[in-house]
Protein backbone atom coordinates (compact mmCIF):
# COMPACT_ATOMS: atom_id res chain seq x y z
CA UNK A 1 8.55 -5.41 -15.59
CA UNK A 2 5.15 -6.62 -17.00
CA UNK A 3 3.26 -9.76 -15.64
CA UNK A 4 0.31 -11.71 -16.55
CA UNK A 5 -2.72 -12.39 -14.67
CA UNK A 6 -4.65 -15.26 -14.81
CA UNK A 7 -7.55 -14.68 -12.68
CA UNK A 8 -10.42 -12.07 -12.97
CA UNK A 9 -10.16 -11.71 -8.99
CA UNK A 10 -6.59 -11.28 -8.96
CA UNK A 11 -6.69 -8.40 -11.38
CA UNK A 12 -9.90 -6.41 -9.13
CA UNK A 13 -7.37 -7.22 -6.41
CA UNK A 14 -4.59 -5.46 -8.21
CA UNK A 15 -7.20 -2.63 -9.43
CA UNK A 16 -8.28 -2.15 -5.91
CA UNK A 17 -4.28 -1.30 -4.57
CA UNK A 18 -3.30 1.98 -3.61
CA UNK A 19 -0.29 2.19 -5.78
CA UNK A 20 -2.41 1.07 -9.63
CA UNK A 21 -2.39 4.60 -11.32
CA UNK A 22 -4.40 3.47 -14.17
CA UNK A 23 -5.77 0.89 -16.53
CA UNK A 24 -5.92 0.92 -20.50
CA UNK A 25 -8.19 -1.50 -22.12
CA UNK A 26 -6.96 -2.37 -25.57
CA UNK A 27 -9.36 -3.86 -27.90
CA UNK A 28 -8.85 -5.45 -31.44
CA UNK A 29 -10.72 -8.27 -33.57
CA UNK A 30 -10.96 -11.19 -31.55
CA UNK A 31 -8.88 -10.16 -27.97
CA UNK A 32 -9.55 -7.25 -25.38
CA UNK A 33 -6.38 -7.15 -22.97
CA UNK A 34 -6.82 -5.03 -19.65
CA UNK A 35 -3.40 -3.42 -18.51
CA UNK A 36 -2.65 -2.08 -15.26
CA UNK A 37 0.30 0.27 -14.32
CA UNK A 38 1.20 -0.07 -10.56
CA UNK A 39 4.40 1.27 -9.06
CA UNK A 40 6.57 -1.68 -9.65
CA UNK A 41 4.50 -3.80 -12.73
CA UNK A 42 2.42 -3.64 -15.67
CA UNK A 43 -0.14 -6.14 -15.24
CA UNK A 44 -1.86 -7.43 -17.97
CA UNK A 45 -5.32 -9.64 -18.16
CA UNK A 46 -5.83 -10.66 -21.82
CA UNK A 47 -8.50 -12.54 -24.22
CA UNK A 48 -11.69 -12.04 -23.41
CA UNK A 49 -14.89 -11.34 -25.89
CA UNK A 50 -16.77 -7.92 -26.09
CA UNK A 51 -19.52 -9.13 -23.63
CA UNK A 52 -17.35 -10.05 -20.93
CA UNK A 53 -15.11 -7.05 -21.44
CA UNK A 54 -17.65 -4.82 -20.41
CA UNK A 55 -18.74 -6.63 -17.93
CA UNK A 56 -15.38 -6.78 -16.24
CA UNK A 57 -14.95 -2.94 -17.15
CA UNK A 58 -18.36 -2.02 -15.43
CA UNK A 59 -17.05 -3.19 -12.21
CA UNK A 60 -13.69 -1.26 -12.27
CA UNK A 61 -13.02 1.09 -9.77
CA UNK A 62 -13.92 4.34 -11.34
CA UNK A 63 -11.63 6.76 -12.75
CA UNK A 64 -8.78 4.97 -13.62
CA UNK A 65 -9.35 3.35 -16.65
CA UNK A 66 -9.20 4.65 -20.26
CA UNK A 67 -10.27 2.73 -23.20
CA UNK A 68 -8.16 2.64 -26.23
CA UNK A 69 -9.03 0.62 -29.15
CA UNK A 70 -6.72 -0.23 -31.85
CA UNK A 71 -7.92 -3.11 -34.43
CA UNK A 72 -5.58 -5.03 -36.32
């Protein structure tokens, strides 16, 4: 089941957990959405710019994310 986060805390929060396996970053022309895959959800933080993105990538706990980029 996916759900969307709102908040840039809530999604460290759900980073942080024990059960998130991993996150994808998915980046096209105007929108980077961050997924992660727990045990139970896909959580999803979407539309950001390319600054923020990185920023917000930077302070991910590291290796668990992956970047793909696909651009429509």
């Amino acid at each position: 089941m996916p759900k969307q986060i709102h908040e840039i805390k809530d999604f460290l929060l759900t980073t942080s957990k024990k059960d998130a396996r991993f996150v994808k970053i998915k980046r096209s022309k105007d929108m980077v959405k961050f997924k992660v895959r727990s045990s139970k959800y896909l959580y999803t933080l979407c539309g950001f710019d390319s600054e923020k993105a990185d920023k917000l990538k930077q302070s991910l706990p590291p290796g668990r994310h992956s970047d793909i980029s696909h651009f429509l």
